[in-house]
Protein backbone atom coordinates (compact mmCIF):
# COMPACT_ATOMS: atom_id res chain seq x y z
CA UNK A 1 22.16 -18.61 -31.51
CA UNK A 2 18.47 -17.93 -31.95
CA UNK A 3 15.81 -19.50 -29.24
CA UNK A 4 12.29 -19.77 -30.30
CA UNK A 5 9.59 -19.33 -27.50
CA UNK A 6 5.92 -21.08 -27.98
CA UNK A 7 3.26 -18.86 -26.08
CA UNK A 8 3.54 -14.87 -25.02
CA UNK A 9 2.11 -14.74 -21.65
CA UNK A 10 4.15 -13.59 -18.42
CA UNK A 11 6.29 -16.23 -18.53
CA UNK A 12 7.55 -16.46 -22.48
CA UNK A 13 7.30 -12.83 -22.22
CA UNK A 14 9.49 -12.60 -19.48
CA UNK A 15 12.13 -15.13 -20.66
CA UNK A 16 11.79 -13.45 -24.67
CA UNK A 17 12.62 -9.66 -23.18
CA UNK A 18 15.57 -11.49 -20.37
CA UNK A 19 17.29 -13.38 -23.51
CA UNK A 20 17.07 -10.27 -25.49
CA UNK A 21 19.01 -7.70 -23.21
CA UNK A 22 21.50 -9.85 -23.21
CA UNK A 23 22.05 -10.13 -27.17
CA UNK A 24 20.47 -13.08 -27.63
CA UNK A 25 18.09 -13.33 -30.64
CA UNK A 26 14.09 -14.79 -30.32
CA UNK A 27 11.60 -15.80 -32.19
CA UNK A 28 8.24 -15.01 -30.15
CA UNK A 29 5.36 -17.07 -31.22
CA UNK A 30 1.78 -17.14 -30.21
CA UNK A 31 -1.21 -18.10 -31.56
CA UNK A 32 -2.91 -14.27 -30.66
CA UNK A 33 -4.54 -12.89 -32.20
CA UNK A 34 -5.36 -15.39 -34.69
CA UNK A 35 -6.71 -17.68 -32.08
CA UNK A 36 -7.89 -17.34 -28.44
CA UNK A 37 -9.22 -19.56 -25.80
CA UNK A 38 -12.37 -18.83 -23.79
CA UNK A 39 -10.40 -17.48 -21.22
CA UNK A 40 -8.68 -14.68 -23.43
CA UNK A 41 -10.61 -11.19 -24.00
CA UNK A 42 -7.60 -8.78 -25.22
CA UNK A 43 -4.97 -9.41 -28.27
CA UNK A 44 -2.29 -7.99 -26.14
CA UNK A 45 0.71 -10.41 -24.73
CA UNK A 46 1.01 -11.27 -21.60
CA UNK A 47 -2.82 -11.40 -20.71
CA UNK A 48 -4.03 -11.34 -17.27
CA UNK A 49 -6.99 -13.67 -17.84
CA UNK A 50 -7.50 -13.81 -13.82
CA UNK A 51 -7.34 -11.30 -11.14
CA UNK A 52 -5.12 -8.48 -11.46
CA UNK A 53 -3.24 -8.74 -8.14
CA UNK A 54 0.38 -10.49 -7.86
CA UNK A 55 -0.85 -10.79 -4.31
CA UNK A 56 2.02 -9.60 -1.13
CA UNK A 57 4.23 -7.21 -1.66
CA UNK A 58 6.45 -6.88 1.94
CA UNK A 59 9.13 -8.81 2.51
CA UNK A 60 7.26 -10.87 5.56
CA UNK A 61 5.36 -12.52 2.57
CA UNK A 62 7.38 -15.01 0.34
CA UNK A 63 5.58 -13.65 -2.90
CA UNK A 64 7.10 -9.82 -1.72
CA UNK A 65 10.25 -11.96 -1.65
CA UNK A 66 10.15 -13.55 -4.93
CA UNK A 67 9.21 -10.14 -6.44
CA UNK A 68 12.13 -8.43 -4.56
CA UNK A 69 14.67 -11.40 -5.77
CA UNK A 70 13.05 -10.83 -9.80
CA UNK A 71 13.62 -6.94 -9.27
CA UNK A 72 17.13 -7.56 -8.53
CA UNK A 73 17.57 -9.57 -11.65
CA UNK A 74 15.75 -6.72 -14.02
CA UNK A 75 12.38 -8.59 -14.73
CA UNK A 76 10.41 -7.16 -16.90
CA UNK A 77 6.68 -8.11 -15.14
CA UNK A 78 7.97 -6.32 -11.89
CA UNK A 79 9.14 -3.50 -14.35
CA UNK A 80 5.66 -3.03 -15.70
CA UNK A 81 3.72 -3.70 -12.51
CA UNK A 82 5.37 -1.27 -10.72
CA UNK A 83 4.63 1.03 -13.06
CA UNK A 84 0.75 0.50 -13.78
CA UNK A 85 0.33 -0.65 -9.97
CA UNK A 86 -3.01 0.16 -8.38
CA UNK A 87 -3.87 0.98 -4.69
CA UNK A 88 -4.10 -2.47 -3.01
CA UNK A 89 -2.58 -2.18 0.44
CA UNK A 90 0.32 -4.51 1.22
CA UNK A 91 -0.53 -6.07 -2.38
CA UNK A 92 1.02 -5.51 -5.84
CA UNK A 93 -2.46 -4.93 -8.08
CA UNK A 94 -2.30 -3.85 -11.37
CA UNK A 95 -3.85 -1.88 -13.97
CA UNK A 96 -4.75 -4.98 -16.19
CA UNK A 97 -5.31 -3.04 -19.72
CA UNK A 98 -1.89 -0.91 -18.51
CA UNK A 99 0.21 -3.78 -17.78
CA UNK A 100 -0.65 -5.74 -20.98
CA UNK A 101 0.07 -2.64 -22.91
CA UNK A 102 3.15 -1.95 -21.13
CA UNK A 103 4.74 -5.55 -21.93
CA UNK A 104 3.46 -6.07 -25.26
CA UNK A 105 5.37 -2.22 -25.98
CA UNK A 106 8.58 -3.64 -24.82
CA UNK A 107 8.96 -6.70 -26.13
CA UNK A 108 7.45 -5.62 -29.83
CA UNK A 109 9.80 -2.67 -30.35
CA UNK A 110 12.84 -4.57 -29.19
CA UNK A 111 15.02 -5.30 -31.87
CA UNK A 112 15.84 -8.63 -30.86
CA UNK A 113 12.47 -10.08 -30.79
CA UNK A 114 10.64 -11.53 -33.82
CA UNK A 115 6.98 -11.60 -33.08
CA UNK A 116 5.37 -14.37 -35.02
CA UNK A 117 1.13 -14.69 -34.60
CA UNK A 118 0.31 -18.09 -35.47
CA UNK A 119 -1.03 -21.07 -34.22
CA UNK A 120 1.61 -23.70 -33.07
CA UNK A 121 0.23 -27.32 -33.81
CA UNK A 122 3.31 -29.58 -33.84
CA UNK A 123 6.63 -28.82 -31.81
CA UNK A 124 9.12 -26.99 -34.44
CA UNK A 125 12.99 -28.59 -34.64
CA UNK A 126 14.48 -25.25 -33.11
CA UNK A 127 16.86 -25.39 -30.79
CA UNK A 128 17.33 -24.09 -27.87
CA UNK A 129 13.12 -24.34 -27.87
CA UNK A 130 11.19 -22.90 -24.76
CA UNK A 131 7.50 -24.24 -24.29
CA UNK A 132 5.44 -21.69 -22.33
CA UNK A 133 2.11 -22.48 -23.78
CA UNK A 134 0.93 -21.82 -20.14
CA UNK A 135 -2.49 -24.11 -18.93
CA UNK A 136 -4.35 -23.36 -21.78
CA UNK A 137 -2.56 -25.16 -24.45
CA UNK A 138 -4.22 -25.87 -27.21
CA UNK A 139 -6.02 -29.83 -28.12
CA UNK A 140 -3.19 -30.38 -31.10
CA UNK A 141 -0.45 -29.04 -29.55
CA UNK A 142 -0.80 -30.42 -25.78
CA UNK A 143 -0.86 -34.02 -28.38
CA UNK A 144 2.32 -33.61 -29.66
CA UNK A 145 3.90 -32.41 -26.45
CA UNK A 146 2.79 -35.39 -24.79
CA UNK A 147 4.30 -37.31 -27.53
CA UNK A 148 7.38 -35.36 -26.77
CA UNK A 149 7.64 -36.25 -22.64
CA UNK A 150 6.14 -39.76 -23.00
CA UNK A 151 3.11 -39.25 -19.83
CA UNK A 152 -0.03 -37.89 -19.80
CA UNK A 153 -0.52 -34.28 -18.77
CA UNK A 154 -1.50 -33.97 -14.74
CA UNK A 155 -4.74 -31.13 -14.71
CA UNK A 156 -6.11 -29.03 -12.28
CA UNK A 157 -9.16 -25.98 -12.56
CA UNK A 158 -9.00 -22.75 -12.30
CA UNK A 159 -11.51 -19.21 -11.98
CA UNK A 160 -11.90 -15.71 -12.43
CA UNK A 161 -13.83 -13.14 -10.57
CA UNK A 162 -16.18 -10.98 -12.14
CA UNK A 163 -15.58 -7.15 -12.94
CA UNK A 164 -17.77 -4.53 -11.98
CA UNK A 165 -18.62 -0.68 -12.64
CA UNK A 166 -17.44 1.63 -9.38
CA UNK A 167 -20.54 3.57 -10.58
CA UNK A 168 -22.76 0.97 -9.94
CA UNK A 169 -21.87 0.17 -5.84
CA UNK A 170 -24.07 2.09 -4.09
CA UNK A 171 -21.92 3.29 -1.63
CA UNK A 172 -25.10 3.70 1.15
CA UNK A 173 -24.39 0.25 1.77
CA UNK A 174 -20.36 0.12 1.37
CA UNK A 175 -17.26 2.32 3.02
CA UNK A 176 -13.71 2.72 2.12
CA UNK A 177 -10.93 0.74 4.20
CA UNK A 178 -8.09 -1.32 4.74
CA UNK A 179 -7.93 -4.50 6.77
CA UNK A 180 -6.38 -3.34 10.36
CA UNK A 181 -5.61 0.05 8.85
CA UNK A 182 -2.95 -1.07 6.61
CA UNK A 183 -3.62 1.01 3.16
CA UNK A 184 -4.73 4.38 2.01
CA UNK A 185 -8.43 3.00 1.38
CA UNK A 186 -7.55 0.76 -1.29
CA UNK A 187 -10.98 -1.12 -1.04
CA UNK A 188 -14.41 -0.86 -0.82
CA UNK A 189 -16.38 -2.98 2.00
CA UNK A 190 -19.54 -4.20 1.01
CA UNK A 191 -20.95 -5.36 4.68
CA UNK A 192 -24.05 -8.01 5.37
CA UNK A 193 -25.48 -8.75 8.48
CA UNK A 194 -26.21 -12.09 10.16
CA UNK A 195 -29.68 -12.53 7.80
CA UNK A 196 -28.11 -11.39 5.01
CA UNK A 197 -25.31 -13.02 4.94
CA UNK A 198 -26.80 -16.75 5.47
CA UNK A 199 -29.40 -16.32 2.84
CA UNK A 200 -26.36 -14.77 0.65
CA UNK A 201 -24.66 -18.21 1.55
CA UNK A 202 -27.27 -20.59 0.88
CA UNK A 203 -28.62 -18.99 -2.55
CA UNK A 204 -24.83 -19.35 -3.23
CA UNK A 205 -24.18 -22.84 -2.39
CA UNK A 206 -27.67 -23.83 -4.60
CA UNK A 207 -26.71 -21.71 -7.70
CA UNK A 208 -26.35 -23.25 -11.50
CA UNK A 209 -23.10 -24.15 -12.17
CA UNK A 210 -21.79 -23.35 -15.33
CA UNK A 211 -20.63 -26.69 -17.67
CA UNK A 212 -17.46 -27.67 -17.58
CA UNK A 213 -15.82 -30.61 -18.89
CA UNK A 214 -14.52 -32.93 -16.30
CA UNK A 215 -14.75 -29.90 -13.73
CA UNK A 216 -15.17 -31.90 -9.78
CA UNK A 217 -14.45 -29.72 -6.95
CA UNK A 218 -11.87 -31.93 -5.54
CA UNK A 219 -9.82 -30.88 -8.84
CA UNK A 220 -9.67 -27.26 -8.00
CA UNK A 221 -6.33 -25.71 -6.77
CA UNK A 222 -6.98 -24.75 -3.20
CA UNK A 223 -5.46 -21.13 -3.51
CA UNK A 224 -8.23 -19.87 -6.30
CA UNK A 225 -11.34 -22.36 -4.85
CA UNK A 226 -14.30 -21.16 -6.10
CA UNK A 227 -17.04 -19.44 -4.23
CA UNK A 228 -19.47 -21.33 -4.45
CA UNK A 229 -17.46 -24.62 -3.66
CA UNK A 230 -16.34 -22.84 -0.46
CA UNK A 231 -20.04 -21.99 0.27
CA UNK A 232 -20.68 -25.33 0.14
CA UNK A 233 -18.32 -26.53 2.37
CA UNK A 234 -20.19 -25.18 5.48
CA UNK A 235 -22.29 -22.42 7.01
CA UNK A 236 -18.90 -19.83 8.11
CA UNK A 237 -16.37 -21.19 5.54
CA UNK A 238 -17.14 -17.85 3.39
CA UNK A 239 -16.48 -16.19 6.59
CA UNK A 240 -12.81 -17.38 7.32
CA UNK A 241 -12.54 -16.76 3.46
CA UNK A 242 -12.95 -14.19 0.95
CA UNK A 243 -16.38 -12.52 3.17
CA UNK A 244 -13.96 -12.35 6.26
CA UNK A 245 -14.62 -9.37 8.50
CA UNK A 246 -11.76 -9.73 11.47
CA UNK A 247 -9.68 -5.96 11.08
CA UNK A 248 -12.70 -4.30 9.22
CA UNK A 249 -14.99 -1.67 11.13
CA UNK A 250 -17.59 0.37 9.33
CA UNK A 251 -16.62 4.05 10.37
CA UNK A 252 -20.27 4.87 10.80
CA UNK A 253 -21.12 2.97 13.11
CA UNK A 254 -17.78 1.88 14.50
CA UNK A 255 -18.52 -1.67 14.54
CA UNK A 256 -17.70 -4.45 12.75
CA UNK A 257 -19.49 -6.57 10.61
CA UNK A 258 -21.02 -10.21 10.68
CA UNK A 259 -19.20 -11.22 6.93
CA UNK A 260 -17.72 -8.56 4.58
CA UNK A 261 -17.13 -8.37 0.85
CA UNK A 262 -14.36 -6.25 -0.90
CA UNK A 263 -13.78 -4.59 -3.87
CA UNK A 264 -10.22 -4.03 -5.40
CA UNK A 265 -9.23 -1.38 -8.36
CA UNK A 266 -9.08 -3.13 -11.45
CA UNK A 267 -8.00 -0.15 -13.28
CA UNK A 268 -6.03 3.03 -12.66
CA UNK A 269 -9.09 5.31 -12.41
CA UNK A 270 -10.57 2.84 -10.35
CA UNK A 271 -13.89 2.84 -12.57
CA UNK A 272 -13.65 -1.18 -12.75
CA UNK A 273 -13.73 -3.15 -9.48
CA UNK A 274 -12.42 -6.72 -9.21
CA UNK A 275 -14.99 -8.62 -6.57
CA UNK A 276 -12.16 -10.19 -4.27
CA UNK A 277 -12.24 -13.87 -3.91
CA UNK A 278 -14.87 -14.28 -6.39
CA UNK A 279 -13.84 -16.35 -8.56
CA UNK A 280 -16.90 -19.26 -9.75
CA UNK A 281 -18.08 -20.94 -12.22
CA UNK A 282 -21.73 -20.47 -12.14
CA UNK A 283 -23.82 -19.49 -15.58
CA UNK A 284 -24.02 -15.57 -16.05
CA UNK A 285 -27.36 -15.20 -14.66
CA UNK A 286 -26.92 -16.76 -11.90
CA UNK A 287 -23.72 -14.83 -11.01
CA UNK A 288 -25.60 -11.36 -11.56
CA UNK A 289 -28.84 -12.87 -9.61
CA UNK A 290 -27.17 -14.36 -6.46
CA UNK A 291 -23.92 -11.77 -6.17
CA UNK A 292 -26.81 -8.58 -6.40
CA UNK A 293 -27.86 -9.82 -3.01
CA UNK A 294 -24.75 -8.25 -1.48
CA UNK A 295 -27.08 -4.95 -0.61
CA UNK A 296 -23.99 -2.96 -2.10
CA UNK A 297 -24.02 -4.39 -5.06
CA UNK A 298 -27.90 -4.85 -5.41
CA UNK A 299 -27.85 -2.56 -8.71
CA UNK A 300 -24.11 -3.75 -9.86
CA UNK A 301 -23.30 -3.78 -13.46
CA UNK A 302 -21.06 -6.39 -14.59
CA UNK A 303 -18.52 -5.65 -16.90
CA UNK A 304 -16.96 -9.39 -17.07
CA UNK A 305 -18.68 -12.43 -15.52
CA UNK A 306 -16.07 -14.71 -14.14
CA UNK A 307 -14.84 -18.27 -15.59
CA UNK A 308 -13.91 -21.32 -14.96
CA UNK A 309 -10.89 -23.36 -17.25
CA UNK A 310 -8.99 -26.44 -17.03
CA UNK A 311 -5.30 -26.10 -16.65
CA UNK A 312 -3.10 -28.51 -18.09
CA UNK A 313 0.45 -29.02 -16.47
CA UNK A 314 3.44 -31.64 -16.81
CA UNK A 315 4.73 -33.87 -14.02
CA UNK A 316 7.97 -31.39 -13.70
CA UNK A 317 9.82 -33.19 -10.86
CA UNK A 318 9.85 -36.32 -13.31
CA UNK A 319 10.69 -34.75 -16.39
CA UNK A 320 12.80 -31.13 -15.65
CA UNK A 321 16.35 -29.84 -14.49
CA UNK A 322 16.15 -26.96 -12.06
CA UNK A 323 16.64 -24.77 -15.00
CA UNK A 324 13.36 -26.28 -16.06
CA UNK A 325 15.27 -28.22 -19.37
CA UNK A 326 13.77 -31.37 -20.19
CA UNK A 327 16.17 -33.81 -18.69
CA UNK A 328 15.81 -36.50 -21.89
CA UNK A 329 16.12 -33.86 -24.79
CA UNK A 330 18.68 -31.17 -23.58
CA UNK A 331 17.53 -27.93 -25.25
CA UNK A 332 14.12 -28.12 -25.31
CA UNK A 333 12.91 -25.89 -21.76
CA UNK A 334 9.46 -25.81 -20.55
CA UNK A 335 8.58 -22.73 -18.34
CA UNK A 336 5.14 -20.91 -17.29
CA UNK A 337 2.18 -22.43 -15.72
CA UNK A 338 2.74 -25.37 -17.84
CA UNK A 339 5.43 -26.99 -15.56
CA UNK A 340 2.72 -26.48 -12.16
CA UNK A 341 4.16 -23.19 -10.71
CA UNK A 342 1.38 -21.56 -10.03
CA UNK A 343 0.33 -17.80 -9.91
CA UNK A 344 1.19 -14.87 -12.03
CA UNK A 345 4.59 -13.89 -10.38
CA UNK A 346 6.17 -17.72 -10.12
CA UNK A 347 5.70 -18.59 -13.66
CA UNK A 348 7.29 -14.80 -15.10
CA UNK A 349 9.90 -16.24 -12.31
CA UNK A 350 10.41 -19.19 -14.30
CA UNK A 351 10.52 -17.99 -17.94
CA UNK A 352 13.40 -15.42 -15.88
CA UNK A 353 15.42 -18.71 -14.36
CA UNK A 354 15.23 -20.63 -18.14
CA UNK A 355 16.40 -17.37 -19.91
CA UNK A 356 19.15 -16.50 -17.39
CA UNK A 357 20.39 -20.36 -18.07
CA UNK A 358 20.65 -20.10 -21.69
CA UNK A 359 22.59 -17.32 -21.32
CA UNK A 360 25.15 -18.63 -18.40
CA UNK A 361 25.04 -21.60 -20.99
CA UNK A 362 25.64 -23.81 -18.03
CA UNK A 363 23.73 -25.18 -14.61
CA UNK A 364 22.30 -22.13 -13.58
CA UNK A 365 22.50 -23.18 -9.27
CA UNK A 366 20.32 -20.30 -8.24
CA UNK A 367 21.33 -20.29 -3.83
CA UNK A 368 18.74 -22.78 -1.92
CA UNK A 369 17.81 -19.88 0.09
CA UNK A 370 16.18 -18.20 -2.31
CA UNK A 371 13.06 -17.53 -3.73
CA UNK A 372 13.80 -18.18 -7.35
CA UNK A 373 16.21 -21.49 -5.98
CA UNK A 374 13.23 -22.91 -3.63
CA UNK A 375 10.62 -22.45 -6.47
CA UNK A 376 13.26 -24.61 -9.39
CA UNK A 377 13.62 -26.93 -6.66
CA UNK A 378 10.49 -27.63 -6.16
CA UNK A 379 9.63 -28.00 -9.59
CA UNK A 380 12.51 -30.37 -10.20
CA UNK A 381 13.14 -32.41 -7.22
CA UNK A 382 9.96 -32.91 -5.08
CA UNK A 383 9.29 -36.84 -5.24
CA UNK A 384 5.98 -37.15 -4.47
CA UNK A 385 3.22 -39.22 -5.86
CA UNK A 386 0.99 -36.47 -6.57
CA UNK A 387 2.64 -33.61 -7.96
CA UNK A 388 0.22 -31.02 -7.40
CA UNK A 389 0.91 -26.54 -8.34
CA UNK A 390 2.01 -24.66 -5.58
CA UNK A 391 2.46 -21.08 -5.05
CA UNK A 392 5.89 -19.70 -3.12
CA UNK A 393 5.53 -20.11 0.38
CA UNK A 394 8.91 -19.95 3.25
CA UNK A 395 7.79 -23.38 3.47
CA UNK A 396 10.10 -24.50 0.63
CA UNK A 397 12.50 -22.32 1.84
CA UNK A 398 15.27 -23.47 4.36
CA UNK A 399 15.09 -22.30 7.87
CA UNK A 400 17.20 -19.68 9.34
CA UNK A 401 20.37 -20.91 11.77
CA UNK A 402 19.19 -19.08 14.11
CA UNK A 403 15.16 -19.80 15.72
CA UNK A 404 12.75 -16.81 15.90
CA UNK A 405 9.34 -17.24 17.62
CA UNK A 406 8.04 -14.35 15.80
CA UNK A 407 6.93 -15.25 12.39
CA UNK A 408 6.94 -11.63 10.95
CA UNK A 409 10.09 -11.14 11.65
CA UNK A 410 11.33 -14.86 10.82
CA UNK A 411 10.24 -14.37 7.24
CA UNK A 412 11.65 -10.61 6.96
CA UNK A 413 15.02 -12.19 8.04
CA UNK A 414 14.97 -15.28 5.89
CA UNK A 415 13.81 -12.83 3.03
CA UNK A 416 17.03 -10.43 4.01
CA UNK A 417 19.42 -13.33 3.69
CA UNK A 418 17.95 -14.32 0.35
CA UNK A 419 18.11 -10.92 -1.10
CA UNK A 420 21.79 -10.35 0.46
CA UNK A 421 22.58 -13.99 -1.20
CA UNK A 422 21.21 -13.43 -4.38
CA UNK A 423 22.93 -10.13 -5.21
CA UNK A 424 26.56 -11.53 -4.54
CA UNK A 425 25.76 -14.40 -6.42
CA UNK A 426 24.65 -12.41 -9.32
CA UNK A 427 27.96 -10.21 -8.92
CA UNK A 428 29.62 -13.70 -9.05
CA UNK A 429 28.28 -14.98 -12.10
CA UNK A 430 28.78 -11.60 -13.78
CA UNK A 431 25.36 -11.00 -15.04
């Protein structure tokens, strides 16, 4: 058996590298670097085209869980995050250039894996055939998939923040610190006062947007809203958002401040700084104009503006198995942010759960309790009308028999039972 995989981001990557330890032959194709999107800047695989964080990494958070669960199971993104990881307090952040190099190492020297670059157009006849084209698929080939599932695609938008030299934050106006303490100064605080802040705010909410196609801010996934959208939505919005200054204090003066903005390593050396939250889509200029009004950042020197693309994404819970197999042509598996998982760690989690099904050959029945099971649930079985991308949450997890007022220590329990369940189920099915 040989499985071809369409599209080499953390998701086919994941599921190419998975198959591959376990014997199985793949053919890796993607269209890099023959062909980019607007969204792409590096010819590596598995490109982080947004932030670089994978967001909570403790077991009270149900991403920490899902990354926990995928470490058990020998993923290869955990492998390579946790070894170009970046000082982000209770996050897993990344060096982005690191990580991309890491992946693209191991899966092109495996022996197993048959990198193809080229351009996909028209679904090939392969079987089994794994589509993880991810939101971005290209004009011809979202065509012929919709030709394939018979619907049109369901579409959301998406943003990046911009990057930024270290050198250039003048640190006069900035200190080092962690929200409550919790870190070892993993980001830099950019505080504005009352007067600042509000003419921050409204210069914001005014700015040229960049053009995008179709773009309405009611189409905008909730978990990466743009700035300015957010700015617009009312005078403290920024303020219970990304600018939010509850658990800071500035150690010189011991206060805190009226709205705070952080910076986050973007890089080992910590010379590039992601601005946290800052995701837009307003033209260039007007991102280095408005954003240099942070007093911090008034002489900042932007190495990457951020962006704003449409993701495209099938109606999954109409058209999937929980092993994410297209329920009306068996061998044909779609897996990424393609099927509406959404985030950098759930859709590597999905190209894991399709891989670890072709090799059990059979229904894969990851336990309900976990991670990995809530997230192929979800994705297979929620009947809604509106089937909208959703990142893990303990929400889609079942409850505990037992009720615990605390949260904190709700989740660290439920996340304790999952990890408990899912290593005697893998001893069960012998993987």
């Amino acid at each position: 058996m040989n499985v071809t995989i369409i599209g080499a981001g953390l998701a086919g990557c994941e599921c190419a590298y998975t198959l591959a330890k376990h014997d199985i032959p793949v053919t890796l194709i993607d269209m890099k670097p023959h062909t980019r999107t607007p969204a792409h800047h590096s010819d590596n695989l598995c490109e982080l085209v947004c932030s670089n964080s994978f967001r909570g990494d403790r077991l009270e958070n149900a991403a920490g869980l899902l990354k926990a669960e995928m470490r058990i199971l020998g993923s290869l993104i955990l492998e390579a995050a946790d070894a170009t990881k970046v000082a982000a307090g209770g996050a897993l952040a990344v060096d982005r250039q690191a990580f991309e190099r890491y992946v693209t190492e191991q899966v092109k020297t495996h022996p197993l894996i048959n990198i193809v670059s080229q351009e996909v157009t028209e679904l090939p006849e392969d079987r089994p055939l794994i589509i993880a084209t991810g939101p971005l698929t290209t004009n011809s080939l979202s065509s012929d998939i919709q030709s394939l599932i018979g619907t049109e695609f369901l579409s959301f938008y998406d943003a990046a923040a911009p990057l930024i030299s270290s050198d250039s934050v003048d640190m006069e106006f900035a200190y080092v610190g962690d929200r409550y303490g919790k870190g070892n100064g993993d980001y830099i605080n950019c505080p504005m006062d009352k007067e600042q802040y509000l003419a921050f705010r409204e210069e914001l909410a005014n700015a040229k947007q960049a053009p995008v196609h179709g773009f309405e801010d009611t189409k905008v996934f909730e978990g990466c809203m743009p700035v300015e959208v957010l700015a617009r939505r009312g005078k403290d919005t920024l303020r219970y958002g990304p600018l939010k200054p509850i658990g800071l204090r500035d150690p010189r003066t011991d206060k805190g401040s009226y709205a705070v903005v952080q910076l986050r390593r973007d890089n080992t050396e910590g010379t590039i700084l992601n601005i946290v939250g800052f995701q837009n889509h307003l033209t260039f200029g007007e991102q280095k104009r408005v954003f240099s009004m942070i007093p911090a950042l008034h002489s900042a020197e932007f190495l990457r503006f951020g962006v704003m693309h449409r993701n495209t994404f099938i109606n999954s819970p109409k058209l999937l198995t929980p092993e994410y197999m297209l329920k009306s042509q068996p061998g044909i598996y779609f897996t990424g942010q393609i099927t509406g998982v959404e985030g950098y760690i759930e859709s590597a989690a999905s190209g894991l759960t399709v891989a670890l099904a072709i090799i059990k050959n059979e229904e894969l029945k990851l336990p309900n309790e976990t991670a990995l099971g809530a997230l192929s649930r979800h994705i297979s079985g929620l009947d809604a009308k509106e089937f909208q991308p959703m990142n893990i949450n303990f929400g889609i997890i079942p409850k505990l028999d037992i009720e615990i007022k605390d949260k904190t220590e709700r989740y660290r329990q439920t996340s304790e039972r999952a990890i408990k369940i899912l290593t005697n189920w893998k001893e069960e099915i012998k993987l």
